[in-house]
Protein backbone atom coordinates (compact mmCIF):
# COMPACT_ATOMS: atom_id res chain seq x y z
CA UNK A 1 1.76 -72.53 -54.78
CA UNK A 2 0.30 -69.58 -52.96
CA UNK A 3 1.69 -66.18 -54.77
CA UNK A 4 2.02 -63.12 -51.89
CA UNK A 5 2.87 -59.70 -53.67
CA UNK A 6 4.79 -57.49 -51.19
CA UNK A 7 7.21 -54.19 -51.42
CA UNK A 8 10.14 -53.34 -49.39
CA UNK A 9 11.48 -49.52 -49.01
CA UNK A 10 14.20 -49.14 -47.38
CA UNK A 11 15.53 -46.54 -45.60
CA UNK A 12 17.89 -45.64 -47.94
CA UNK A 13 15.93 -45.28 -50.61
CA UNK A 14 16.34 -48.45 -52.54
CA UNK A 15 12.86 -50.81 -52.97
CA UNK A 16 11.96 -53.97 -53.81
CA UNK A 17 8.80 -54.83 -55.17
CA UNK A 18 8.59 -59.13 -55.08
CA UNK A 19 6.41 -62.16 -55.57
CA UNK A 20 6.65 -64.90 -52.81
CA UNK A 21 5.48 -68.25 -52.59
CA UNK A 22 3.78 -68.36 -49.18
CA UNK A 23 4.09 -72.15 -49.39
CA UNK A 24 7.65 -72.62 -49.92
CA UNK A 25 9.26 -75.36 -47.73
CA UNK A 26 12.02 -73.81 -45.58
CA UNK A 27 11.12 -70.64 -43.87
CA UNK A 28 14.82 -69.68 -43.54
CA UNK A 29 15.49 -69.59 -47.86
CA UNK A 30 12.75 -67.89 -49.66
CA UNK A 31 12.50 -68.18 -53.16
CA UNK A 32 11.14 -65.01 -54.54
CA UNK A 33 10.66 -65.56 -58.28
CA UNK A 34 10.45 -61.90 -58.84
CA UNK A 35 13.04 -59.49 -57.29
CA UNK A 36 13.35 -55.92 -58.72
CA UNK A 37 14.72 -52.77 -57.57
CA UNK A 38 13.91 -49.24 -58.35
CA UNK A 39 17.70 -48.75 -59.23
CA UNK A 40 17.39 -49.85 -62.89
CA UNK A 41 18.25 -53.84 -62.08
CA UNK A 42 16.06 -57.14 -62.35
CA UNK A 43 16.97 -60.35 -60.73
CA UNK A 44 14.94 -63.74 -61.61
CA UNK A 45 14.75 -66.75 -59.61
CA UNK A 46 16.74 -66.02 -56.42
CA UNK A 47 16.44 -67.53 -53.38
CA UNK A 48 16.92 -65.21 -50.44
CA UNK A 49 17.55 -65.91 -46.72
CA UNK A 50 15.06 -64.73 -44.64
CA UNK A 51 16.51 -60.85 -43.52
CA UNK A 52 14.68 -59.51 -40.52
CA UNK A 53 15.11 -56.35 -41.07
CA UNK A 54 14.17 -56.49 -44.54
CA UNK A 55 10.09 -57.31 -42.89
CA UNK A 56 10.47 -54.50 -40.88
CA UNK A 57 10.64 -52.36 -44.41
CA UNK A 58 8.18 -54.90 -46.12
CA UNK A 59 4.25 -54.46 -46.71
CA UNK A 60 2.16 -56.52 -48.80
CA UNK A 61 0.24 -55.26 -52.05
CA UNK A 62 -1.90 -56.15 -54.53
CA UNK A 63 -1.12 -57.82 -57.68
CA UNK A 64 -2.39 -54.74 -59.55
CA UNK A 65 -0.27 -52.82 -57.47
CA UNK A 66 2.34 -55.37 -58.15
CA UNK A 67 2.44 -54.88 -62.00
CA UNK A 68 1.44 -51.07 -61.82
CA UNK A 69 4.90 -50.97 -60.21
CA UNK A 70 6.73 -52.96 -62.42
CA UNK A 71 5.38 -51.19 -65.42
CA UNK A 72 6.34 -47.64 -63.96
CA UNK A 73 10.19 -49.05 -63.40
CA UNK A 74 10.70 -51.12 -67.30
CA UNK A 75 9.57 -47.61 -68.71
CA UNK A 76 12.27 -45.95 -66.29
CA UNK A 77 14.75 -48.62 -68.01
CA UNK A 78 14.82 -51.39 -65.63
CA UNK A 79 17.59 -54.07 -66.89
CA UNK A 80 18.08 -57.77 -66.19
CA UNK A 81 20.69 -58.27 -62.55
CA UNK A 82 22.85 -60.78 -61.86
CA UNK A 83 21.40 -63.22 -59.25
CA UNK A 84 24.80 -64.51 -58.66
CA UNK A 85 25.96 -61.23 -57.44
CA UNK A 86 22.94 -60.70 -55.10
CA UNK A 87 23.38 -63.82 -53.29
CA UNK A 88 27.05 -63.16 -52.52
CA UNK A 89 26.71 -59.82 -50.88
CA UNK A 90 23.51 -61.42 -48.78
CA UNK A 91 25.93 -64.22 -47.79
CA UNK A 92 28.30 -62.00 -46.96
CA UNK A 93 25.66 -59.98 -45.23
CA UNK A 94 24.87 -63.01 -43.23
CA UNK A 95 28.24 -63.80 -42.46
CA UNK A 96 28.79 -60.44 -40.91
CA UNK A 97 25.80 -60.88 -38.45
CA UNK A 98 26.61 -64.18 -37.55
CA UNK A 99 30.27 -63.27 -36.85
CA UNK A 100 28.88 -59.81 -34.99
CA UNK A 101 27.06 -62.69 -32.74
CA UNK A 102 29.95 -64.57 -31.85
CA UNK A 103 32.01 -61.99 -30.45
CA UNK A 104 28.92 -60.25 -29.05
């Protein structure tokens, strides 16, 4: 397992700060084991379809940086997500594109 620390800020104001395992076997479902967002939520374990426009957002960081972040958002009141929720709106989100494809 080879850890990458990276953080994703979006346009619209919501980030992502994640861990990555840069040796995970499919390059089209990543499992981050680490997903958390500024907006107060925490999501364990997900696996998340590669989203190019998500990279475009994404640079990597330390793993100082990593928990210096973290820190800053559990004192801010950071609470435990549900995964399950996450991966429907990304399938969804998928879905969309693919369907924006096919009548493209």
């Amino acid at each position: 397992m080879k850890l990458i620390y990276n953080r994703t800020d979006f346009p619209s104001g919501r980030s992502h700060i994640l861990i990555r395992d840069a040796e995970a076997p499919s390059p089209e479902l990543v499992h981050f084991m680490l997903v958390l967002s500024n907006k107060g939520t925490l999501w364990v374990d997900v696996y998340w379809p590669y989203d190019e426009e998500a990279e475009g957002y994404t640079r990597r960081i330390s793993e100082q940086q990593f928990w210096q972040t973290f820190r800053e958002w559990r004192l801010n009141g950071m609470v435990l997500g549900d995964s399950g929720r996450v991966a429907e709106l990304l399938a969804r989100k998928r879905l969309a594109r693919s369907r924006q494809a096919k009548n493209a």
